[in-house]
C-alpha atoms as a PDB file:
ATOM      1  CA  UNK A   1     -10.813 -12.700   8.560  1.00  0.00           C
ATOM      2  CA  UNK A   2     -13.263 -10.310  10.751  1.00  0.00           C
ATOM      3  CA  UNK A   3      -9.945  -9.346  12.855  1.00  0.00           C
ATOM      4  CA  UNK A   4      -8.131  -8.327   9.833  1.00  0.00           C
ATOM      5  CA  UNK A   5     -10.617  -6.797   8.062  1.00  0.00           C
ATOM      6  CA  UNK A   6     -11.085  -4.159  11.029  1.00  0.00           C
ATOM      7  CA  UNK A   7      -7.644  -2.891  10.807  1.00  0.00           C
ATOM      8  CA  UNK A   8      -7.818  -2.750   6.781  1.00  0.00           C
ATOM      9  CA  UNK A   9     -10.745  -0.695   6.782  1.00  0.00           C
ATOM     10  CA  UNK A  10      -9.157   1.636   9.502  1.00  0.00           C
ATOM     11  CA  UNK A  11      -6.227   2.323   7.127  1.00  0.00           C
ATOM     12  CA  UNK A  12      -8.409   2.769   4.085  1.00  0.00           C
ATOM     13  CA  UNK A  13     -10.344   5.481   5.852  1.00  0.00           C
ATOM     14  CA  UNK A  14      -6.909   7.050   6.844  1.00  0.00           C
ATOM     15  CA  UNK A  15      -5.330   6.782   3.747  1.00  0.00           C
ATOM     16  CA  UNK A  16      -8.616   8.960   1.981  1.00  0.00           C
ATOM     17  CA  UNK A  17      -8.556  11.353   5.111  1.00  0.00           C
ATOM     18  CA  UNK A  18      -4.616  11.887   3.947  1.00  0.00           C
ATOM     19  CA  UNK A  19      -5.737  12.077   0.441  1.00  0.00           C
ATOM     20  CA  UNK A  20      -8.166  14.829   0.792  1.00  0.00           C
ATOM     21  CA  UNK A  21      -5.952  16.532   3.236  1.00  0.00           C
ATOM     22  CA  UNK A  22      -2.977  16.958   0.808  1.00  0.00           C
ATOM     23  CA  UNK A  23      -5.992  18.011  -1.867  1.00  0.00           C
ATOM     24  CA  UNK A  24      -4.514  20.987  -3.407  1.00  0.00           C
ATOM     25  CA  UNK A  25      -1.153  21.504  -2.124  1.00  0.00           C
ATOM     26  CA  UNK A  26       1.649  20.999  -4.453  1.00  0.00           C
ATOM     27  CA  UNK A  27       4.853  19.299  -4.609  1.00  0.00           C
ATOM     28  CA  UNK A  28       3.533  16.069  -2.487  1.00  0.00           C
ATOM     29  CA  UNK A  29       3.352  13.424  -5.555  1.00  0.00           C
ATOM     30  CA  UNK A  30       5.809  11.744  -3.723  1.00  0.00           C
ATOM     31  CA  UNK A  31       3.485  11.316  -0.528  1.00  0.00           C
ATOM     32  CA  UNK A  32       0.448  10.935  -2.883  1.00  0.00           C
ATOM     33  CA  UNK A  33       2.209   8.101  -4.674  1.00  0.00           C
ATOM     34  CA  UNK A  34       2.619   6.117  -1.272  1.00  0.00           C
ATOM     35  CA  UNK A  35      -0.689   6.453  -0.550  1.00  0.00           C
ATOM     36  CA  UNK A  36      -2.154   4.962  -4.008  1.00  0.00           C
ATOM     37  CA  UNK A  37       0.376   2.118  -2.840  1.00  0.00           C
ATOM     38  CA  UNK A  38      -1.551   1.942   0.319  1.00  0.00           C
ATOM     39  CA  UNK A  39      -4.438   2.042  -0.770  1.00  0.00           C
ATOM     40  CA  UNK A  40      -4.237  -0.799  -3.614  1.00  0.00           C
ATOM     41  CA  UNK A  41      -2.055  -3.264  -1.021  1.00  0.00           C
ATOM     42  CA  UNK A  42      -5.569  -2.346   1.561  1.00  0.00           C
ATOM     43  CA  UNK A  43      -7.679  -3.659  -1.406  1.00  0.00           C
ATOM     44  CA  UNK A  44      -4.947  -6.751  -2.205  1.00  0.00           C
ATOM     45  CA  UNK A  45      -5.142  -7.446   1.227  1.00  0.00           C
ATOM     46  CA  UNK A  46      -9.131  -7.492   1.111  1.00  0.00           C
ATOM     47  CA  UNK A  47      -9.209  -9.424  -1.839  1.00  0.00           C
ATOM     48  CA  UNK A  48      -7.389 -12.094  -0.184  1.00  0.00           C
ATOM     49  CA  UNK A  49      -9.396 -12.200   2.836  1.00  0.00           C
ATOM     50  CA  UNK A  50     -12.259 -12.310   1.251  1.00  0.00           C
ATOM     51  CA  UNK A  51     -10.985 -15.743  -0.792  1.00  0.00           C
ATOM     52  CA  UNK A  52      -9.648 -17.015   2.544  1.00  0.00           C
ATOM     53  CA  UNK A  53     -13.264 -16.360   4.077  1.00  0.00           C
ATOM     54  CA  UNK A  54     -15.052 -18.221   0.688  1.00  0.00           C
ATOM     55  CA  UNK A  55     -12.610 -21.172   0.623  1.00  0.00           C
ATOM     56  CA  UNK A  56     -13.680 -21.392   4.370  1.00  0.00           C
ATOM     57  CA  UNK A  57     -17.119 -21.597   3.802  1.00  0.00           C
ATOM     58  CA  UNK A  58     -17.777 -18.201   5.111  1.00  0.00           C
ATOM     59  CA  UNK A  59     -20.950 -16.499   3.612  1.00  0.00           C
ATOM     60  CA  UNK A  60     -20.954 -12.581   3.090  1.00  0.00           C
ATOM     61  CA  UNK A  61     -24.734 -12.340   3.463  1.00  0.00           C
ATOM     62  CA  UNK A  62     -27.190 -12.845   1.276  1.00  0.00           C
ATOM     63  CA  UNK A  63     -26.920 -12.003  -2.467  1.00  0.00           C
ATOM     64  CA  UNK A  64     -28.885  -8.881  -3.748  1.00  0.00           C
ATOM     65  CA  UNK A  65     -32.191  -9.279  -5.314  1.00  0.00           C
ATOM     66  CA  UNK A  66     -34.073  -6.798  -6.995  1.00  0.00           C
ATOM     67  CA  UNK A  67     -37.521  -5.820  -4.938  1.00  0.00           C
ATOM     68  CA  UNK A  68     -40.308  -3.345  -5.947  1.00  0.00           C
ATOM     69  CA  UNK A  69     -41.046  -0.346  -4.390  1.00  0.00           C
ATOM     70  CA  UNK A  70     -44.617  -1.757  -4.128  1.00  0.00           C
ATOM     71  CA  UNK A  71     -42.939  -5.245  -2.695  1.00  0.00           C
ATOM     72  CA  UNK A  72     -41.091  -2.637  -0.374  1.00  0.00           C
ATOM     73  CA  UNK A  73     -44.054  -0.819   0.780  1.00  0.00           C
ATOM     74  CA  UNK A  74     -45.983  -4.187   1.164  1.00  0.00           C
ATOM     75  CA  UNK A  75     -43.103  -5.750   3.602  1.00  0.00           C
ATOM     76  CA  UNK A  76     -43.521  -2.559   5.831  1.00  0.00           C
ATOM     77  CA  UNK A  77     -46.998  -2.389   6.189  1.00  0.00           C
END
């Protein structure tokens, strides 16, 4: 999943450096409308690694708690 998760990000970032490039100009809906496609088969394409990783018994990390800023300050002390 790692080695196609790489990639995927790589093309997201292009696809918003394309987006704000075109920012502006006119008569590109056309191009703009291939890049929403992009975009949304990038986060398809996520979304399905990230089931493939959790049906393989993968972990993501740890889930977030919540932690006071007095916990916070206590941990780096």
């Amino acid at each position: 999943a790692h080695e196609l998760a790489t990639p995927l990000a790589t093309i997201k970032t292009v696809v918003g450096e394309l987006d704000r490039e075109l920012a502006g100009r006119e008569g590109l809906d056309h191009v703009r409308e291939d890049l929403a496609l992009v975009r949304a088969e990038v986060a398809r394409s996520r979304s399905i690694l990230d089931q493939l990783s959790i049906a393989a018994g993968e972990l993501r990390g740890e889930a977030p708690t919540r932690v006071s800023l007095q916990a916070l300050e206590q941990t780096l002390d």
